[in-house]
PDB file of N, CA and C in Angstrom:
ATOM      1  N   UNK A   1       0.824  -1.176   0.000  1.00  0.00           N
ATOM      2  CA  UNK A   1       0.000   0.000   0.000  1.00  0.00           C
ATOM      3  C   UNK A   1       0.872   1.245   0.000  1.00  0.00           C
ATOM      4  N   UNK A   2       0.372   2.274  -1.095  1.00  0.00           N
ATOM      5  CA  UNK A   2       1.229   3.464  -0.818  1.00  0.00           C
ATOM      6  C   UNK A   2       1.248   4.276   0.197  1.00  0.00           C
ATOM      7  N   UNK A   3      -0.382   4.071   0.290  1.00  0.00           N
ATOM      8  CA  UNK A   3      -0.604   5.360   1.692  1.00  0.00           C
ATOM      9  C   UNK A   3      -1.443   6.730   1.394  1.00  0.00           C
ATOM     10  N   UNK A   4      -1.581   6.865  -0.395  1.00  0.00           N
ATOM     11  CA  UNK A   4      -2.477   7.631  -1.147  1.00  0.00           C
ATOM     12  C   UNK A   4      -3.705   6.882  -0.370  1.00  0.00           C
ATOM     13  N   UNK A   5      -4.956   7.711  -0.235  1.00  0.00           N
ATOM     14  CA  UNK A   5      -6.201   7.389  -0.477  1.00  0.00           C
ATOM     15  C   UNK A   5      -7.128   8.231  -1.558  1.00  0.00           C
ATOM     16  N   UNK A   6      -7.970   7.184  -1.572  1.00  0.00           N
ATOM     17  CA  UNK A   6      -8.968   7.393  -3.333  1.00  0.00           C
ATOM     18  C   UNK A   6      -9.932   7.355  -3.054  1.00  0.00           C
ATOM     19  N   UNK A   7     -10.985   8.514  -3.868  1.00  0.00           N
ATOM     20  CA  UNK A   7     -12.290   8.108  -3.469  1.00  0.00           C
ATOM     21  C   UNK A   7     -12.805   7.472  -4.462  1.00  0.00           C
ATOM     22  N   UNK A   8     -14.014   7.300  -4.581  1.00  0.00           N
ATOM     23  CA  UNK A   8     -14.807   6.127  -5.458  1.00  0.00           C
ATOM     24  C   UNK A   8     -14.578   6.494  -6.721  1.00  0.00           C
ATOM     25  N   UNK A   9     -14.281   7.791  -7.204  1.00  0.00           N
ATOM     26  CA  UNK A   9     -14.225   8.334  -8.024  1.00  0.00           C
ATOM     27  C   UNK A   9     -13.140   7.872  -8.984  1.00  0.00           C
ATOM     28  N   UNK A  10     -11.972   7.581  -7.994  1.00  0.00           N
ATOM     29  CA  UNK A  10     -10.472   7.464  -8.678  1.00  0.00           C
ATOM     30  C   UNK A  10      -9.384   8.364  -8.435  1.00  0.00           C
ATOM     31  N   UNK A  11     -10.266   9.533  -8.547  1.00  0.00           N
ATOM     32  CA  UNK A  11      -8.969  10.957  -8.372  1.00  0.00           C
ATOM     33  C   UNK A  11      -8.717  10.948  -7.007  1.00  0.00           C
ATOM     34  N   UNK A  12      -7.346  11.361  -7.081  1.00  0.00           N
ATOM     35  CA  UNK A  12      -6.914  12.268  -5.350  1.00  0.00           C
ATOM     36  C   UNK A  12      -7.943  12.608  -4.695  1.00  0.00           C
ATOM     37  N   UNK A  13      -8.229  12.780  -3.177  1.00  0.00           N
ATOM     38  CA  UNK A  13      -9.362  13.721  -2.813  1.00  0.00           C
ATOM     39  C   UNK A  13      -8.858  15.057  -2.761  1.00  0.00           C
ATOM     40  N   UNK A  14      -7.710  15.519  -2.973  1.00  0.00           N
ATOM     41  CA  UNK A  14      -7.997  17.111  -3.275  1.00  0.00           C
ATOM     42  C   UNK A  14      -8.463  17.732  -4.497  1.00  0.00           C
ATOM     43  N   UNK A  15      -8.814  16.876  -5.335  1.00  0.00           N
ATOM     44  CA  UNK A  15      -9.590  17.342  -6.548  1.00  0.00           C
ATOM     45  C   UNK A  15     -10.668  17.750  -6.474  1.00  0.00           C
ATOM     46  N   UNK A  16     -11.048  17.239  -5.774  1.00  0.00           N
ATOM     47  CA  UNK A  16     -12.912  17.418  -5.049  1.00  0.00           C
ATOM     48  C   UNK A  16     -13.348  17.546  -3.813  1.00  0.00           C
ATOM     49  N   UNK A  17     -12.015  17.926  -2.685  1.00  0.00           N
ATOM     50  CA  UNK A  17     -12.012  18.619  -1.518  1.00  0.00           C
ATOM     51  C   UNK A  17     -13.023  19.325  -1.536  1.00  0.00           C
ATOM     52  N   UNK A  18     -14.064  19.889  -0.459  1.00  0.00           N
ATOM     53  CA  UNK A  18     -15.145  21.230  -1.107  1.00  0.00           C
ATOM     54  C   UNK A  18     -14.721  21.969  -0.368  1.00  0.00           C
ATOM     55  N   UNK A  19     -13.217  22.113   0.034  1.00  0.00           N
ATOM     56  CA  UNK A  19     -13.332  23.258   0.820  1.00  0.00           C
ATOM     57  C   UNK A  19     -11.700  23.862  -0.165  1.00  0.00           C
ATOM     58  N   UNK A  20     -11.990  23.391  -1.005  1.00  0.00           N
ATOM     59  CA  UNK A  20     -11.157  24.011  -2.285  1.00  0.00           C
ATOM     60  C   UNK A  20     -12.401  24.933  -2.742  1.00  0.00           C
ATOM     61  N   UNK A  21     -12.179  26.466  -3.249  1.00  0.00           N
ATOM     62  CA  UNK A  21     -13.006  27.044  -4.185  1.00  0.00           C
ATOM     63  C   UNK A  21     -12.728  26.790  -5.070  1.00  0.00           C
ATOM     64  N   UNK A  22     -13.747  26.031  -5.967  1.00  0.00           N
ATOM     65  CA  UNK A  22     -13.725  25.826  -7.411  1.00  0.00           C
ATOM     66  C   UNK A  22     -14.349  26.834  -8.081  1.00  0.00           C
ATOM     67  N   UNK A  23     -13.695  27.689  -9.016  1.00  0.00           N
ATOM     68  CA  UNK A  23     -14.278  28.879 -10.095  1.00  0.00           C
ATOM     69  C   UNK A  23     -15.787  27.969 -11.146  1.00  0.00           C
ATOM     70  N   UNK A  24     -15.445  26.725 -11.311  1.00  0.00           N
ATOM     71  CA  UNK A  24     -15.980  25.861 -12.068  1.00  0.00           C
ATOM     72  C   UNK A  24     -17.311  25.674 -11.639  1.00  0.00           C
ATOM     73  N   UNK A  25     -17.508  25.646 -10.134  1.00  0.00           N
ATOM     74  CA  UNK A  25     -18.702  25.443  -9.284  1.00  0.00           C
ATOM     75  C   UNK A  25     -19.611  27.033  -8.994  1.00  0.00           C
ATOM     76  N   UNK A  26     -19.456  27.702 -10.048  1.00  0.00           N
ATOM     77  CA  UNK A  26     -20.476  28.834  -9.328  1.00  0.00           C
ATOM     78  C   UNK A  26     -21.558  28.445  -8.875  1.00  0.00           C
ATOM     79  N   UNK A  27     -22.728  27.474  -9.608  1.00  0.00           N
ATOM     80  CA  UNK A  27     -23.817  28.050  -9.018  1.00  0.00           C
ATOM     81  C   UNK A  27     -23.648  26.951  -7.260  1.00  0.00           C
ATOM     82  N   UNK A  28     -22.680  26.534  -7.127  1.00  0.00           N
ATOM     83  CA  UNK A  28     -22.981  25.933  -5.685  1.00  0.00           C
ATOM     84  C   UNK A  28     -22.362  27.278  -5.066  1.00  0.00           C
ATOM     85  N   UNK A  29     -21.251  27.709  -4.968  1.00  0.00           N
ATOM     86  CA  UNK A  29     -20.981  29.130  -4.746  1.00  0.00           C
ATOM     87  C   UNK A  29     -21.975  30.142  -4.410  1.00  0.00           C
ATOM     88  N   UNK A  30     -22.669  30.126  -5.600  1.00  0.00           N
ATOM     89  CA  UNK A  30     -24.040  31.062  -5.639  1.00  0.00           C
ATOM     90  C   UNK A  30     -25.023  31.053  -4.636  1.00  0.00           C
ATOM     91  N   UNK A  31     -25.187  29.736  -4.155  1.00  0.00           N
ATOM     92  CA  UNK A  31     -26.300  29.097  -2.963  1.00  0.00           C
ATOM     93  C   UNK A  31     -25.392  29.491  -1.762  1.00  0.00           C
ATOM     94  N   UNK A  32     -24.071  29.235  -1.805  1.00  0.00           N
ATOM     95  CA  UNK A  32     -24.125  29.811  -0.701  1.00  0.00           C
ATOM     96  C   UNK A  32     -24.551  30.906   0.245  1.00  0.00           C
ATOM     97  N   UNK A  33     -23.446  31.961  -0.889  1.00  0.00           N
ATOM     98  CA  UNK A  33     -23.255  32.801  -0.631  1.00  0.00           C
ATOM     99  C   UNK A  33     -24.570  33.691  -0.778  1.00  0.00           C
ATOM    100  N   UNK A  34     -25.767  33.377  -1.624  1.00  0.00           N
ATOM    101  CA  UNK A  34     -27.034  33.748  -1.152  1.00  0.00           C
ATOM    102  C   UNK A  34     -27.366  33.495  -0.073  1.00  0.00           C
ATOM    103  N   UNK A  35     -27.088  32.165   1.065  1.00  0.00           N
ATOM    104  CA  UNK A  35     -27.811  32.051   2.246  1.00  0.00           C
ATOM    105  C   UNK A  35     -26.811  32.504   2.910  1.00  0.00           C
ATOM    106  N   UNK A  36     -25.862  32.790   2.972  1.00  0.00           N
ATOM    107  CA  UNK A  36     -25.177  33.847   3.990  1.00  0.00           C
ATOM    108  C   UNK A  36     -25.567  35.081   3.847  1.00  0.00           C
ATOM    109  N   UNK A  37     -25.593  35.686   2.323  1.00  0.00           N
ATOM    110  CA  UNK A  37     -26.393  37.476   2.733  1.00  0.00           C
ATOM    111  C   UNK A  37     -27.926  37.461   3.320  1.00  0.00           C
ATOM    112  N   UNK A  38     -28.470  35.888   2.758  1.00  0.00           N
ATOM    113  CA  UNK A  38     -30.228  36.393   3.623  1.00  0.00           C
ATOM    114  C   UNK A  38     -29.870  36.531   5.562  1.00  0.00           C
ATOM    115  N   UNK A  39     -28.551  35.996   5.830  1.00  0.00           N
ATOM    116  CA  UNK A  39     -28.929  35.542   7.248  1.00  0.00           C
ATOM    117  C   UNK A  39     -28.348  37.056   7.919  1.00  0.00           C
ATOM    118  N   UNK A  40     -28.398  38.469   7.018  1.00  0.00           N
ATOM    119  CA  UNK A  40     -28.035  39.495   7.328  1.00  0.00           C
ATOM    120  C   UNK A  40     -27.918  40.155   6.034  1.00  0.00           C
ATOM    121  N   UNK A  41     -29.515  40.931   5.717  1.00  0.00           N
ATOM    122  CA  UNK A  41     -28.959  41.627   4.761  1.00  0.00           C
ATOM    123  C   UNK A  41     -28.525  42.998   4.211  1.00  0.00           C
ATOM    124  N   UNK A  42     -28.130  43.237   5.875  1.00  0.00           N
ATOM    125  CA  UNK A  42     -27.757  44.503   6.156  1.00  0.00           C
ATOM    126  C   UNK A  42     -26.215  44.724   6.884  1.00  0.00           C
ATOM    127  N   UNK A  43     -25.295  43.520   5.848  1.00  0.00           N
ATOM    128  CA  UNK A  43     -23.748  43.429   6.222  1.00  0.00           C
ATOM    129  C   UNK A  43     -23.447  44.197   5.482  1.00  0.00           C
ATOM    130  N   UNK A  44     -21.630  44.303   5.595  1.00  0.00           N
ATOM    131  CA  UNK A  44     -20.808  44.432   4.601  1.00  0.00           C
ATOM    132  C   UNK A  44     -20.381  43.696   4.125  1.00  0.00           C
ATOM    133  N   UNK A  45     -19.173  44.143   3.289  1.00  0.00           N
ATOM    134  CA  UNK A  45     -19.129  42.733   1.925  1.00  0.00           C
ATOM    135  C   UNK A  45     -17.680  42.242   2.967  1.00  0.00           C
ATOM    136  N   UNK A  46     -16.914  42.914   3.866  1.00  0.00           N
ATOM    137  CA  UNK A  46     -15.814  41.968   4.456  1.00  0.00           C
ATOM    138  C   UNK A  46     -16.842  41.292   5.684  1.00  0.00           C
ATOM    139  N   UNK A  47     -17.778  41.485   5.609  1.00  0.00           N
ATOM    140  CA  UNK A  47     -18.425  40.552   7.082  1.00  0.00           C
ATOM    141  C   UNK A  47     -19.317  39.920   6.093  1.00  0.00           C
ATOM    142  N   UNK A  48     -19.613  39.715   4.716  1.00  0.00           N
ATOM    143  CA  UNK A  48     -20.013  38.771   3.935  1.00  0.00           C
ATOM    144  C   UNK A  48     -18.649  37.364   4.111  1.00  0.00           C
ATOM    145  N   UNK A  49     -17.886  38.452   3.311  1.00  0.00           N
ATOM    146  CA  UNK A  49     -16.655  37.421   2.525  1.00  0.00           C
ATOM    147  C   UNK A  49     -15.987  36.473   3.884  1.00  0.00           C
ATOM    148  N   UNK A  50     -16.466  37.175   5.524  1.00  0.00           N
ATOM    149  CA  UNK A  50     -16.065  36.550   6.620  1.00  0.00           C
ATOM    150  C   UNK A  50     -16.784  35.546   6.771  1.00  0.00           C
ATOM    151  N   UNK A  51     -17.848  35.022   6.414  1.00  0.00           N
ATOM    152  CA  UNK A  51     -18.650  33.901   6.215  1.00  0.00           C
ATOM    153  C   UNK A  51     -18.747  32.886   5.616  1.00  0.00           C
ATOM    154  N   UNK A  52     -18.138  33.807   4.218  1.00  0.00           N
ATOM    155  CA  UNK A  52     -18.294  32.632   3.197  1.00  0.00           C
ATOM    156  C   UNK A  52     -16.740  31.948   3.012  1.00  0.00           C
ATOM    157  N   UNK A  53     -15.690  32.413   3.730  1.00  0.00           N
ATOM    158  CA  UNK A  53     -14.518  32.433   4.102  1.00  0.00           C
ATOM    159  C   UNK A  53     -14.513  30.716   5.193  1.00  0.00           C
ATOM    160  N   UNK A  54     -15.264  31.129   6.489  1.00  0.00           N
ATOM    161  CA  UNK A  54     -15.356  30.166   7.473  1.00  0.00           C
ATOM    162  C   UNK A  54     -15.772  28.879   6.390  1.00  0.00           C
ATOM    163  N   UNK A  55     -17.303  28.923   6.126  1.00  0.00           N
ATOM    164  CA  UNK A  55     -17.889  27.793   5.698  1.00  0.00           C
ATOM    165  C   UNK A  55     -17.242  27.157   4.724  1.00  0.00           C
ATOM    166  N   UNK A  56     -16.419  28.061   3.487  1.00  0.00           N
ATOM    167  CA  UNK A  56     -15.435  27.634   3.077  1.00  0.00           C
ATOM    168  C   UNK A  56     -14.416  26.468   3.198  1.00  0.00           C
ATOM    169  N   UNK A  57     -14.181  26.997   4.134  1.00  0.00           N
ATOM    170  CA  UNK A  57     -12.865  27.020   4.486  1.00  0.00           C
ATOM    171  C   UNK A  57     -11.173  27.610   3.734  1.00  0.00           C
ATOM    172  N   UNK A  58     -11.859  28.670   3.257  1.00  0.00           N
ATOM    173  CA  UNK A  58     -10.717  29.106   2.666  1.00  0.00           C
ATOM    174  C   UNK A  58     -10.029  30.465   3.464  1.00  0.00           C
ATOM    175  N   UNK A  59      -9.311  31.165   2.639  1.00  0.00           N
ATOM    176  CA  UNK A  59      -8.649  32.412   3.253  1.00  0.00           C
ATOM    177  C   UNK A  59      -9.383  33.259   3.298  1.00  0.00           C
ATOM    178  N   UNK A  60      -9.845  34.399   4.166  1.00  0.00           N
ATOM    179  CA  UNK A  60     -10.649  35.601   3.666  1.00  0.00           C
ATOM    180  C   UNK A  60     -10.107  36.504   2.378  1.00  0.00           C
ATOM    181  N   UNK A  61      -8.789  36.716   2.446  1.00  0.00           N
ATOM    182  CA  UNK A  61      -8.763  37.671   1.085  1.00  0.00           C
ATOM    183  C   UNK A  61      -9.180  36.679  -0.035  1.00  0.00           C
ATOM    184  N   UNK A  62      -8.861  35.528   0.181  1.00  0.00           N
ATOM    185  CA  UNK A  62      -9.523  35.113  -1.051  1.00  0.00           C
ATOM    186  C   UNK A  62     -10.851  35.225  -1.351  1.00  0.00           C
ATOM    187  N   UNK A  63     -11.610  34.998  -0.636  1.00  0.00           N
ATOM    188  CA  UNK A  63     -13.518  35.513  -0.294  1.00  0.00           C
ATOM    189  C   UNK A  63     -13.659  36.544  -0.490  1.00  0.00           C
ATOM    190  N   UNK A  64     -12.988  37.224  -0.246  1.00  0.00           N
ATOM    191  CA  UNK A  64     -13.579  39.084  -0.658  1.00  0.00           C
ATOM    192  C   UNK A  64     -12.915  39.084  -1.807  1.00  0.00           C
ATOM    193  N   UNK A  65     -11.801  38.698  -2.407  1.00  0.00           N
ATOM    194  CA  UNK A  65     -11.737  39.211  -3.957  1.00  0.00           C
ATOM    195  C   UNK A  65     -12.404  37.997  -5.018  1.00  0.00           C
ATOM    196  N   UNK A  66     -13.635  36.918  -4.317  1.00  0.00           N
ATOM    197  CA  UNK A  66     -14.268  36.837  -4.979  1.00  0.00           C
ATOM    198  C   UNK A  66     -15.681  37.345  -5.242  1.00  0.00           C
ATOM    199  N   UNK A  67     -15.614  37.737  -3.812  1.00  0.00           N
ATOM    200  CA  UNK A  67     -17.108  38.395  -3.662  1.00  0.00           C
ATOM    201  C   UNK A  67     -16.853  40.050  -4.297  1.00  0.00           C
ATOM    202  N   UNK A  68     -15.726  40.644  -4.681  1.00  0.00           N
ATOM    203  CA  UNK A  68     -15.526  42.036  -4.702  1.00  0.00           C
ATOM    204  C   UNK A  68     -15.967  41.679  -6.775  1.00  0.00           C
ATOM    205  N   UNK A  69     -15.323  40.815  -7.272  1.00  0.00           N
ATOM    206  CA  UNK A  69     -15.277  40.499  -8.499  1.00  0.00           C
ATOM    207  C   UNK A  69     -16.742  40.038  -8.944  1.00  0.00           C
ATOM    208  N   UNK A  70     -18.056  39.396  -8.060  1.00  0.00           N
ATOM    209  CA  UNK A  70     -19.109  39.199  -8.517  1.00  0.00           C
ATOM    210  C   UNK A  70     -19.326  40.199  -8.422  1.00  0.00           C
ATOM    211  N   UNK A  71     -19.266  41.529  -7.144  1.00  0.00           N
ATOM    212  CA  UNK A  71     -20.218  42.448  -6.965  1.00  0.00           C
ATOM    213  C   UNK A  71     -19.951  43.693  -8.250  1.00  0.00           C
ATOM    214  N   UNK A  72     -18.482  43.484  -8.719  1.00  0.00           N
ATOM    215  CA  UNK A  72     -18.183  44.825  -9.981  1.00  0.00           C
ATOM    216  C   UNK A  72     -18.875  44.034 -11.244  1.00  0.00           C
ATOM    217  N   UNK A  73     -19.134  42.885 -11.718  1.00  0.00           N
ATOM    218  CA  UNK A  73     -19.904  42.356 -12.265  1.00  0.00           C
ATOM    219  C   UNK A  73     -21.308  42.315 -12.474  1.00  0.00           C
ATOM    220  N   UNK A  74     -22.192  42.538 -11.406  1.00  0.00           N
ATOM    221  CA  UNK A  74     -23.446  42.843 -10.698  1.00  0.00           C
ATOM    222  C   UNK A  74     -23.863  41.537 -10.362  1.00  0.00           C
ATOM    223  N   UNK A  75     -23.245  40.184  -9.687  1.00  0.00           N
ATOM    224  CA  UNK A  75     -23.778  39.099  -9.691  1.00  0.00           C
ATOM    225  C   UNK A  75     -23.537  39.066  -7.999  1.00  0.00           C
ATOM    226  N   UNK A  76     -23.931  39.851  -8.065  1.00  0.00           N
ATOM    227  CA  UNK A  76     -24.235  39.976  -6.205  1.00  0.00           C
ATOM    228  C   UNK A  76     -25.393  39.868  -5.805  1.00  0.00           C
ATOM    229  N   UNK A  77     -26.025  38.777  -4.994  1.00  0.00           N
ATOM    230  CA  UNK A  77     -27.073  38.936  -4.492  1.00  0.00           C
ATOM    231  C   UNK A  77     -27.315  37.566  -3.887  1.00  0.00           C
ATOM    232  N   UNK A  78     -28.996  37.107  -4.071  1.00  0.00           N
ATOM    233  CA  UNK A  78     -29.592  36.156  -3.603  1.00  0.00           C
ATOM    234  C   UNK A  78     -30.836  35.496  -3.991  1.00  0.00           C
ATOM    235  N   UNK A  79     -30.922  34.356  -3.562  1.00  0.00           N
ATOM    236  CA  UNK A  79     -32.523  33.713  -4.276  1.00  0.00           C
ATOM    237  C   UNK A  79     -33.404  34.139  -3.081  1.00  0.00           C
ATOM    238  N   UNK A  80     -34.779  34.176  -3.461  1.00  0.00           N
ATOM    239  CA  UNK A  80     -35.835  34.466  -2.526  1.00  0.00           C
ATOM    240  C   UNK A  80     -36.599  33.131  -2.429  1.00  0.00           C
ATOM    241  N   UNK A  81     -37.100  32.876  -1.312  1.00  0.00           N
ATOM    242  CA  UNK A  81     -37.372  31.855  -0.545  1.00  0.00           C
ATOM    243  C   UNK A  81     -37.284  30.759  -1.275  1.00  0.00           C
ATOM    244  N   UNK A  82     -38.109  30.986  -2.317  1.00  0.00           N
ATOM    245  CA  UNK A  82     -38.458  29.950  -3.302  1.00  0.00           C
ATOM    246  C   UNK A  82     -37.457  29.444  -4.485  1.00  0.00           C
ATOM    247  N   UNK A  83     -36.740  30.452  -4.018  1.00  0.00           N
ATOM    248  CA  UNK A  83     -35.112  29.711  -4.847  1.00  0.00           C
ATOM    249  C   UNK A  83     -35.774  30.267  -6.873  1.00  0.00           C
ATOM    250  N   UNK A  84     -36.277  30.932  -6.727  1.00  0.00           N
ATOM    251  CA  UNK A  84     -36.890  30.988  -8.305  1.00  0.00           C
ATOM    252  C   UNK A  84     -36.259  32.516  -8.603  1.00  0.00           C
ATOM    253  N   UNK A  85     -36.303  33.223  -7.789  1.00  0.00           N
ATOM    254  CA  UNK A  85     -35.964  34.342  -8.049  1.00  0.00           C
ATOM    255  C   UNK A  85     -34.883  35.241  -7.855  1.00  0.00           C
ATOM    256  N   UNK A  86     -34.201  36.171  -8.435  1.00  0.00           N
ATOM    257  CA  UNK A  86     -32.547  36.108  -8.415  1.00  0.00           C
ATOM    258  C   UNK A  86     -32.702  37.565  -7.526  1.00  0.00           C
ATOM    259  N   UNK A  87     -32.406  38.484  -6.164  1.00  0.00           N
ATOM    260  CA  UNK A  87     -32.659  39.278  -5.912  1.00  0.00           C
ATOM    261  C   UNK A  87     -31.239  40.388  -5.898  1.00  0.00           C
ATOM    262  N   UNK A  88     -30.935  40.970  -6.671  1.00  0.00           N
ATOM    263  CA  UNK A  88     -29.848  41.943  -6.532  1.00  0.00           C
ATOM    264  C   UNK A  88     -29.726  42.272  -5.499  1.00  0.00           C
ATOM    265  N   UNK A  89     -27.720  42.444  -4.645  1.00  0.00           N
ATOM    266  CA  UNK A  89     -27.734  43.104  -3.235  1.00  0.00           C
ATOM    267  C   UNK A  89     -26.480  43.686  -2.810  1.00  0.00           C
ATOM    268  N   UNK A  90     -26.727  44.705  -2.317  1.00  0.00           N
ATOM    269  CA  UNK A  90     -25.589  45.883  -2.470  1.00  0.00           C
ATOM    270  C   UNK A  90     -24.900  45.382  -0.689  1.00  0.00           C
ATOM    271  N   UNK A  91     -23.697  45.460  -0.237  1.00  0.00           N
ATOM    272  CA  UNK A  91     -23.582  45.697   0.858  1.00  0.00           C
ATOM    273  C   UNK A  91     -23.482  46.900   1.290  1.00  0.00           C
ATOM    274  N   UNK A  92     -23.864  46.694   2.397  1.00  0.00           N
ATOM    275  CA  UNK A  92     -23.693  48.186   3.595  1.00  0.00           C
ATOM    276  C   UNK A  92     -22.029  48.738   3.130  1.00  0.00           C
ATOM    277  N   UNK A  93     -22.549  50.118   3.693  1.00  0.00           N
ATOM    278  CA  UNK A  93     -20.842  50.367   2.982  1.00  0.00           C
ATOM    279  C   UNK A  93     -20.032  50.190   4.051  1.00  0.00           C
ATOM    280  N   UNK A  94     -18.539  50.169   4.029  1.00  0.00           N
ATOM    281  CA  UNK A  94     -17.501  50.041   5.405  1.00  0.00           C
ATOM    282  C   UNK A  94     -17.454  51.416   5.871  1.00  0.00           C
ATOM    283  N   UNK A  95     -17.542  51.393   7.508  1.00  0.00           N
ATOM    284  CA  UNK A  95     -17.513  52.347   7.615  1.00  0.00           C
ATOM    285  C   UNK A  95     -15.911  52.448   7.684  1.00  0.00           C
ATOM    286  N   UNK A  96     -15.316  54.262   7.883  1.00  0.00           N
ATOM    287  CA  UNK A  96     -13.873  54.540   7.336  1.00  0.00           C
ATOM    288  C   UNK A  96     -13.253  54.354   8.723  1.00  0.00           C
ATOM    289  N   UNK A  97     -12.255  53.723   9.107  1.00  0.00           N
ATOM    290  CA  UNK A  97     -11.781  54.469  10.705  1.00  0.00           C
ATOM    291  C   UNK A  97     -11.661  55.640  10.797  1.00  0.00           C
ATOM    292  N   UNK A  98     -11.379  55.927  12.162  1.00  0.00           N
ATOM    293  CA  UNK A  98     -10.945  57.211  12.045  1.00  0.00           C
ATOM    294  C   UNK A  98      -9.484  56.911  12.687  1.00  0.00           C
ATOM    295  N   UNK A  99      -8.977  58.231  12.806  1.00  0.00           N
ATOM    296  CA  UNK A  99      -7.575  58.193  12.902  1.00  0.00           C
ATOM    297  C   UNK A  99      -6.729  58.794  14.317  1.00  0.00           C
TER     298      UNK A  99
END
């Protein structure tokens, strides 16, 4: 035995890790990150990308420069209850520190 393990599939399991972001997987992406803005839809986009970061499991800058890249796109938002409908959504803005 080498000591590799395989899933049923054949490939490595980091091919299909899900806590790899796959660019390939938007619309599972999409579900998420819709039920993280309904569960506050009065965040910002770094206390978005802090969510979708955890559940992830990835880095936060990586989460916010994907969430920064849907939102200059306009593919920011969420489904409404019924999952049928696509609802556009702006975040709250950051507020600035002060100094």
């Amino acid at each position: 035995m080498t000591g590799k393990v395989k899933n049923k599939g054949g490939r490595p399991p980091d091919e299909d890790d899900p806590r790899i972001w796959k660019v390939g997987e938007l619309e599972i992406t999409t579900a998420l990150i819709s039920m993280c803005i309904k569960e506050n839809l009065n965040q910002t986009l770094t206390e978005l990308a802090s969510r979708v970061a955890v559940d992830k499991c990835r880095p936060l800058g990586e989460s916010l420069a994907v969430l920064r890249e849907l939102e200059e796109k306009g593919r920011l938002g969420y489904y409404n209850n019924l999952g049928m409908d696509w609802i556009p959504w702006e975040p709250k803005k950051e507020r600035k520190k002060r100094k």
